[in-house]
N, C-alpha and C. Protein backbone atom coordinates (compact mmCIF):
# COMPACT_ATOMS: atom_id res chain seq x y z
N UNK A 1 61.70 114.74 0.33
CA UNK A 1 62.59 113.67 -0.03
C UNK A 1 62.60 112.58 1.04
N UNK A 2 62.45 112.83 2.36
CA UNK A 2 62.72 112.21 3.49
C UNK A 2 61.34 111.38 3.57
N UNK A 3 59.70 111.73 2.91
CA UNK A 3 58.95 111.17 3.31
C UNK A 3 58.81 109.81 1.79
N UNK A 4 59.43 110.71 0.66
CA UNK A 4 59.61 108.98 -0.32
C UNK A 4 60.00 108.17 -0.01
N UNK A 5 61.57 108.80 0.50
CA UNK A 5 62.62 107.35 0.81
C UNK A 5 61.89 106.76 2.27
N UNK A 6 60.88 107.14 3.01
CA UNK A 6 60.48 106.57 3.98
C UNK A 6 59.16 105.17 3.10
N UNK A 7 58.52 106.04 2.42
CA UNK A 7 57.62 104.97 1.56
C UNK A 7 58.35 104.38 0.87
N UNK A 8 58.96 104.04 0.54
CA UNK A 8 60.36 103.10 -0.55
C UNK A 8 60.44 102.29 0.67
N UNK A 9 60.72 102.66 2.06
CA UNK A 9 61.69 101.32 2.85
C UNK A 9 59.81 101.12 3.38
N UNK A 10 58.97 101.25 3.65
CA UNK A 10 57.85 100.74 4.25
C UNK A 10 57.37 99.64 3.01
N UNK A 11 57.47 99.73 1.66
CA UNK A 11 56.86 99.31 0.71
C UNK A 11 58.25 97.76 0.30
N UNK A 12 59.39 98.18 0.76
CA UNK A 12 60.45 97.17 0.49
C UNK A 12 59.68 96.27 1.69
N UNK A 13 59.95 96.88 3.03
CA UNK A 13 59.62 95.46 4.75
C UNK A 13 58.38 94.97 3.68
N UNK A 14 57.53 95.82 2.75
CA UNK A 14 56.29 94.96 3.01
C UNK A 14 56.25 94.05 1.92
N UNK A 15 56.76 94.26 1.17
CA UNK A 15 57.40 93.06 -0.54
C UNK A 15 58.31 92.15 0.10
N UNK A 16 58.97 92.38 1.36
CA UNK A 16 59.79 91.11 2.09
C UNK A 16 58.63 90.01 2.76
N UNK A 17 57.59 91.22 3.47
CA UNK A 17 55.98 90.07 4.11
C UNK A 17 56.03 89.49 3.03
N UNK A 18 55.50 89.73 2.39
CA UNK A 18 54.96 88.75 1.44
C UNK A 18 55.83 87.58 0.70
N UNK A 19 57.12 87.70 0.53
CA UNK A 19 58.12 87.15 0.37
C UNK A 19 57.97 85.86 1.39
N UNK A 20 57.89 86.19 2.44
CA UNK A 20 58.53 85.98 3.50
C UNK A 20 56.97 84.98 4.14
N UNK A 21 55.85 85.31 3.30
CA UNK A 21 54.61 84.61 4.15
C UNK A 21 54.70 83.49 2.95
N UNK A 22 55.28 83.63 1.59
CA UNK A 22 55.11 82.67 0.27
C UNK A 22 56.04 81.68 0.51
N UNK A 23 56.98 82.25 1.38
CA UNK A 23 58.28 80.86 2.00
C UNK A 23 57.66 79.91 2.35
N UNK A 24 56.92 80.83 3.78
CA UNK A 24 56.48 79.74 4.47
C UNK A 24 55.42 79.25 4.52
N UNK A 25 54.67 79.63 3.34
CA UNK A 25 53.52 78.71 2.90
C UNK A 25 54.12 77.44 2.35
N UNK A 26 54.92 77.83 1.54
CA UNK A 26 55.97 76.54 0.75
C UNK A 26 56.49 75.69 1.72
N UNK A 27 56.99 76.17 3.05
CA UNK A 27 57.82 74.83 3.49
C UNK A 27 56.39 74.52 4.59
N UNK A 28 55.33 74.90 4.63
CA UNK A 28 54.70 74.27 5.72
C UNK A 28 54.15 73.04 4.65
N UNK A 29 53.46 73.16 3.82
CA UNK A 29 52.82 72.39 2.59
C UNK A 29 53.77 71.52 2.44
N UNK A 30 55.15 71.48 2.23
CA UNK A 30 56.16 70.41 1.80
C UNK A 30 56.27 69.45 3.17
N UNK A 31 56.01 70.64 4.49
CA UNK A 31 56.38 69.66 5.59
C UNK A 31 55.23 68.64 5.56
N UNK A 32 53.63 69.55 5.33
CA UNK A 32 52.59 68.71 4.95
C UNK A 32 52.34 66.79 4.14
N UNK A 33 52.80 67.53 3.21
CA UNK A 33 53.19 66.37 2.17
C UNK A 33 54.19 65.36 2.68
N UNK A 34 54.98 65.54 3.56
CA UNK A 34 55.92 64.80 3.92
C UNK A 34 55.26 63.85 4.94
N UNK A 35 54.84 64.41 5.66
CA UNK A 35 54.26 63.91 7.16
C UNK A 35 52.88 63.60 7.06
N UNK A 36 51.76 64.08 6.49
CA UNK A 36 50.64 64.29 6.11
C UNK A 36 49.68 64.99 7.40
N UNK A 37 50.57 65.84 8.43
CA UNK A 37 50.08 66.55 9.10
C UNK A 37 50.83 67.79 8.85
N UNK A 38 50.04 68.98 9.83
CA UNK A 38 50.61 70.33 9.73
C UNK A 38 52.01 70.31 11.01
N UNK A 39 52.63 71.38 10.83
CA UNK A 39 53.47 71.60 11.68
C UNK A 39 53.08 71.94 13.37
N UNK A 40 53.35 71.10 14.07
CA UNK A 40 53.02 70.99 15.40
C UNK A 40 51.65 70.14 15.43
N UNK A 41 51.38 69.14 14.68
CA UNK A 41 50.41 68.12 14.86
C UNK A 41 49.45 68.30 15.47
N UNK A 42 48.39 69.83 15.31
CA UNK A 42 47.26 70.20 16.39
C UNK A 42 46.53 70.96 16.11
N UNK A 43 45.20 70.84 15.54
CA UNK A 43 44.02 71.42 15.08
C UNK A 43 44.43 73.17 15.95
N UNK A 44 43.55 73.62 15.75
CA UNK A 44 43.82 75.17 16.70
C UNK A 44 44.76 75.60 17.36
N UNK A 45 46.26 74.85 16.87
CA UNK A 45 47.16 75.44 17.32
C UNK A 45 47.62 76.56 16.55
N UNK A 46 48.20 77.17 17.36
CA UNK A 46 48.64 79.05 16.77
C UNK A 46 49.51 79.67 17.61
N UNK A 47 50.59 80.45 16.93
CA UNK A 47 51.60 81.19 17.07
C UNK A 47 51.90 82.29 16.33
N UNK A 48 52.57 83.24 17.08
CA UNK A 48 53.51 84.04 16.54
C UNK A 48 54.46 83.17 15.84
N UNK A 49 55.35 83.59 14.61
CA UNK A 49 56.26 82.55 14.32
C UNK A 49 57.51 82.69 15.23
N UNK A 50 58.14 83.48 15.85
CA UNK A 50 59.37 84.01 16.84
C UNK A 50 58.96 84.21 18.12
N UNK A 51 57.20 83.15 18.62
CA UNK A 51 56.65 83.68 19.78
C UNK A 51 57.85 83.86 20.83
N UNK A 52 58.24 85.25 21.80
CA UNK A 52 59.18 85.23 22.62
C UNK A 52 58.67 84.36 24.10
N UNK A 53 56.99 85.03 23.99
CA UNK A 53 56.56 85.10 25.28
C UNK A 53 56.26 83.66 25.89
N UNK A 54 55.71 82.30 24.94
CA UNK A 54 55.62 81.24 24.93
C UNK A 54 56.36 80.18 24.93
N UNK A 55 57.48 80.06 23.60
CA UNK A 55 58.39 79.77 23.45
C UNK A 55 57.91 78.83 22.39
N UNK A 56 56.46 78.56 22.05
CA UNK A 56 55.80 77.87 20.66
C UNK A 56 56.18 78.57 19.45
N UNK A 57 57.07 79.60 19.25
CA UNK A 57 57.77 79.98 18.18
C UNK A 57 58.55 79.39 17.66
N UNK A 58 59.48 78.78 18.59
CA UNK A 58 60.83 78.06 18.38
C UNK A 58 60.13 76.49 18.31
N UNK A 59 58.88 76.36 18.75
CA UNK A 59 58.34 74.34 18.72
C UNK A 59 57.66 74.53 17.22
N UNK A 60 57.79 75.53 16.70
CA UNK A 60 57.41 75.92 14.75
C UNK A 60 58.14 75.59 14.19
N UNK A 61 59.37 76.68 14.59
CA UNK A 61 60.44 76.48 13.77
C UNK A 61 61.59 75.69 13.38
N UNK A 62 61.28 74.67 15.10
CA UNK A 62 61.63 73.20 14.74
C UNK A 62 61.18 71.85 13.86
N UNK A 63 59.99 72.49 13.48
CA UNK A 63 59.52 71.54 12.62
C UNK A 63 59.82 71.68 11.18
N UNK A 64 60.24 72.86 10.90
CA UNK A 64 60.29 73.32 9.57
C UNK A 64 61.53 74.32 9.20
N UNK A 65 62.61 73.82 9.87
CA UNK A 65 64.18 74.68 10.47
C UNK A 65 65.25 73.35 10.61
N UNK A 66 65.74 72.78 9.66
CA UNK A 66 66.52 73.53 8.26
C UNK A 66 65.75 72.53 6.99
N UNK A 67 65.15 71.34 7.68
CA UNK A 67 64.82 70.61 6.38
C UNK A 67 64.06 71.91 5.50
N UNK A 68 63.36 72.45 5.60
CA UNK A 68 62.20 72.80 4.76
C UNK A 68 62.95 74.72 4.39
N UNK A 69 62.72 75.01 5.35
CA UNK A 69 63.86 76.71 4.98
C UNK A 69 65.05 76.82 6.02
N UNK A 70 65.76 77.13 4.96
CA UNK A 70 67.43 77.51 6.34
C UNK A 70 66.90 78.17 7.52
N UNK A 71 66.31 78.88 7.32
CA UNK A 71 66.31 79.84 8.47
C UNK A 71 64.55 80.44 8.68
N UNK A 72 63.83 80.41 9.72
CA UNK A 72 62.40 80.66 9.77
C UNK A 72 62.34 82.25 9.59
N UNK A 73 61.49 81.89 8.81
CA UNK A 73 61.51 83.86 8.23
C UNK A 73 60.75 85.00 9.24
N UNK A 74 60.89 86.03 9.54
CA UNK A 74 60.40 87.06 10.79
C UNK A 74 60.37 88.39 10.32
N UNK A 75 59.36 88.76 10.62
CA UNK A 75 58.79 90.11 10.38
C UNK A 75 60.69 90.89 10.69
N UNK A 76 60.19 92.09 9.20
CA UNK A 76 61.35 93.21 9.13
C UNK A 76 61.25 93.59 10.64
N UNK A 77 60.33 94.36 11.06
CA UNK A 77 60.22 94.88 12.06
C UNK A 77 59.80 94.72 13.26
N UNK A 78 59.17 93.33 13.63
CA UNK A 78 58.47 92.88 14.92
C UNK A 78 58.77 91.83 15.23
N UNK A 79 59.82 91.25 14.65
CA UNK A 79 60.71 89.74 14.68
C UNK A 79 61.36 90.38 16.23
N UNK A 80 60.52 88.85 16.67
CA UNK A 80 60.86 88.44 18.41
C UNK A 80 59.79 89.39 19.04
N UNK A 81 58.91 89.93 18.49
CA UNK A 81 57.72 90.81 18.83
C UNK A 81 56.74 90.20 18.79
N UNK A 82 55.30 90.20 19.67
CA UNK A 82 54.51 90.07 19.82
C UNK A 82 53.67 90.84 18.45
N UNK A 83 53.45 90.38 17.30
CA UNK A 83 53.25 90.81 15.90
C UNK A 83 53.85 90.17 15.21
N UNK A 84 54.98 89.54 15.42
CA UNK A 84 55.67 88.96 14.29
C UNK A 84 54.71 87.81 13.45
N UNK A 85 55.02 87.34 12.05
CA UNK A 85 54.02 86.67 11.13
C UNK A 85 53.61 85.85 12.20
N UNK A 86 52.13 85.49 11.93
CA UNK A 86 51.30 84.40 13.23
C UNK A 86 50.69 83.24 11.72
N UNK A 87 51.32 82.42 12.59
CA UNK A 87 50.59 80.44 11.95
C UNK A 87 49.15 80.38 13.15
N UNK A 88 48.24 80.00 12.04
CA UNK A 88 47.46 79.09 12.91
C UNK A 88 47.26 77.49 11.73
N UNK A 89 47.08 76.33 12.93
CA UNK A 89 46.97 75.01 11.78
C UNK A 89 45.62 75.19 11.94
N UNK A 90 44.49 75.27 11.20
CA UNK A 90 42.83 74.78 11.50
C UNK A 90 42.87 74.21 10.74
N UNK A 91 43.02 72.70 10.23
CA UNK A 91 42.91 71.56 9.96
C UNK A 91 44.07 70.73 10.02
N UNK A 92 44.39 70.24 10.74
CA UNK A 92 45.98 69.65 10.92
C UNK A 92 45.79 68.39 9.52
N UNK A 93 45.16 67.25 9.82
CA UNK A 93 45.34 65.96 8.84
C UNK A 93 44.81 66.93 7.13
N UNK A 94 43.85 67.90 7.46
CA UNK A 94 42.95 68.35 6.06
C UNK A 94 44.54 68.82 5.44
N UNK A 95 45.47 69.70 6.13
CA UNK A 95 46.27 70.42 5.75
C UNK A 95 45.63 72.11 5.71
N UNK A 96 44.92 72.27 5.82
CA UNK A 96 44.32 73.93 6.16
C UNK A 96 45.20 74.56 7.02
N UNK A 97 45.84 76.05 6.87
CA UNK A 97 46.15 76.72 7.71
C UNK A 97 46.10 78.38 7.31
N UNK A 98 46.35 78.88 8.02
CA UNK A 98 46.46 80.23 7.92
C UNK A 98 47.33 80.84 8.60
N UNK A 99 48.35 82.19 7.57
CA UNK A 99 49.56 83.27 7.96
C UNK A 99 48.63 84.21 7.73
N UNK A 100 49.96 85.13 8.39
CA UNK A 100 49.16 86.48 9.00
C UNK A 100 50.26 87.12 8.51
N UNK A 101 50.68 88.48 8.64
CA UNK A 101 51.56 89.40 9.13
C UNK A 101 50.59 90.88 9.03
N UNK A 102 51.47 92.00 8.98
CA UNK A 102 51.28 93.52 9.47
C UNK A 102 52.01 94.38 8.63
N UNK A 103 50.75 94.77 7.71
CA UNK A 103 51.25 95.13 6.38
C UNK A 103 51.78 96.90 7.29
N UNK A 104 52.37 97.70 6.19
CA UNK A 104 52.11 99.26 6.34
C UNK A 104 51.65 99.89 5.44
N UNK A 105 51.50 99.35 4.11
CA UNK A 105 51.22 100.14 3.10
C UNK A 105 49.71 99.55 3.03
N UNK A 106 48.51 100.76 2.84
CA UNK A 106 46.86 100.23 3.52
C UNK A 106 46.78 99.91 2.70
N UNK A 107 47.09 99.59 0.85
CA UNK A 107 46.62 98.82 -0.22
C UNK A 107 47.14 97.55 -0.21
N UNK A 108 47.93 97.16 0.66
CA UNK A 108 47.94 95.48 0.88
C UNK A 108 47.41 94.76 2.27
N UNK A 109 45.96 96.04 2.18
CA UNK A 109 45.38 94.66 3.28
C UNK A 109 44.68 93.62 2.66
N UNK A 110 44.62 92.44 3.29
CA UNK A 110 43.48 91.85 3.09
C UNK A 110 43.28 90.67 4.22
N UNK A 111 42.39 90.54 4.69
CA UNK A 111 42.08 89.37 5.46
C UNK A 111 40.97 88.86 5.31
N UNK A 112 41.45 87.82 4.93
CA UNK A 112 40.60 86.55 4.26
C UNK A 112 40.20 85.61 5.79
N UNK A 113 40.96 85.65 6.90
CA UNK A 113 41.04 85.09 8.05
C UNK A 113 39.59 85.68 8.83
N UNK A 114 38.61 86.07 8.55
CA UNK A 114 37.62 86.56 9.38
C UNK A 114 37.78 85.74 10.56
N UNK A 115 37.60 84.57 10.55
CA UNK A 115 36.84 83.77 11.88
C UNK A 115 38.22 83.05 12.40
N UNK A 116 38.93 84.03 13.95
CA UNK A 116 39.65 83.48 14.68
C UNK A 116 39.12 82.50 15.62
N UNK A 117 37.73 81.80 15.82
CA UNK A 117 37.40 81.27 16.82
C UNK A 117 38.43 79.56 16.86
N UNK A 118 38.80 79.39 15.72
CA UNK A 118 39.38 78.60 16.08
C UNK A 118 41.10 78.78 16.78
N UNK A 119 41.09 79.43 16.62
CA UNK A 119 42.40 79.74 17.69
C UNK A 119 41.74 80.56 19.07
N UNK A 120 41.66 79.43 20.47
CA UNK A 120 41.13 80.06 21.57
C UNK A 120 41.96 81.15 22.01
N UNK A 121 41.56 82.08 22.51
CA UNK A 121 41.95 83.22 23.12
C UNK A 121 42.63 84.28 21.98
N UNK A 122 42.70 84.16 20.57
CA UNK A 122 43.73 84.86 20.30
C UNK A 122 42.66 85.94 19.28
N UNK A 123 42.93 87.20 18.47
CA UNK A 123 42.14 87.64 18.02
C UNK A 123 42.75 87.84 16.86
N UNK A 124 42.21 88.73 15.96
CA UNK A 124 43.13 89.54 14.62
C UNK A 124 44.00 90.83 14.65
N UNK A 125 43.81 90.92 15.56
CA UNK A 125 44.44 91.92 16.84
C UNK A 125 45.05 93.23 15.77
N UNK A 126 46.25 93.67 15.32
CA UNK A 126 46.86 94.50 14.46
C UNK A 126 47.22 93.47 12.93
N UNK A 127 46.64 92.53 12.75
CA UNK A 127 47.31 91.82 11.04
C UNK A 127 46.18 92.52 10.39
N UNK A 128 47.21 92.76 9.17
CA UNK A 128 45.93 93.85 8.06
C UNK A 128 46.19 92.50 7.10
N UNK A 129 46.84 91.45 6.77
CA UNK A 129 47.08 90.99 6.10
C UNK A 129 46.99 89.09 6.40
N UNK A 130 46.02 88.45 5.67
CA UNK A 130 45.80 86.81 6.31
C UNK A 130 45.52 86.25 4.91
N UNK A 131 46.12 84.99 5.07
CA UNK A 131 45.85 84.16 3.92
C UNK A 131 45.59 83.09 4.39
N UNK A 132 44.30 82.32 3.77
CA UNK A 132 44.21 81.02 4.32
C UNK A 132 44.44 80.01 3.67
N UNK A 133 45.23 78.77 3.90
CA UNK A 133 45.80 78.10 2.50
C UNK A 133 45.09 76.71 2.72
């Protein structure tokens, strides 16, 4: 009984990712359309969205915090963690970007994100899950 109700709450955090990566595909695109750049105006820029360690989490979520969503959305479980959903812009004026997060359930991987070279230093590190929009 203890190991369903454990797959029930792993399979809920992970129907919230996705929830939660479709937000903010929506308000980056609207911020897009508005401005006709991406959020933080910079080809290969990339973040955690709640980066703690940088503080380019919070220069995200100012761009797109409250016009676009009340509140910037963060991993169930790694919000303010080094894992939490990761933005990269690779095309700022094109509008191209790509989310990430860290699925648990292994039938919602997918990463479509093969090629991190445009974000220097950073890798695919633990995201089972990338969309590139």
């Amino acid at each position: 009984m203890l190991v369903s109700l454990n797959t029930a709450r792993s399979r809920a955090r992970d129907a919230q990712r996705l929830f939660d990566l479709k937000t903010l595909s929506t308000a980056i695109s609207e911020f897009y359309i508005d401005n006709g750049y991406l959020p933080r105006n910079g080809v290969n820029w990339c973040t955690y969205i709640s980066n703690p360690t940088s503080g380019w989490g919070a220069g995200f979520q100012s761009d797109i915090v409250p016009k676009y969503v009340s509140k910037a959305p963060l991993d169930p479980l790694l919000a303010n963690q080094v894992g939490d959903y990761f933005y990269a812009n690779k095309d700022n004026i094109g509008g191209h970007f790509t989310l990430c997060a860290v699925m648990e359930n292994p039938s919602l991987v997918h990463t479509s994100a093969s090629n991190w070279s445009f974000c220097t230093g950073w890798t695919a590190g633990n995201y089972t899950y990338c969309v590139d929009y």
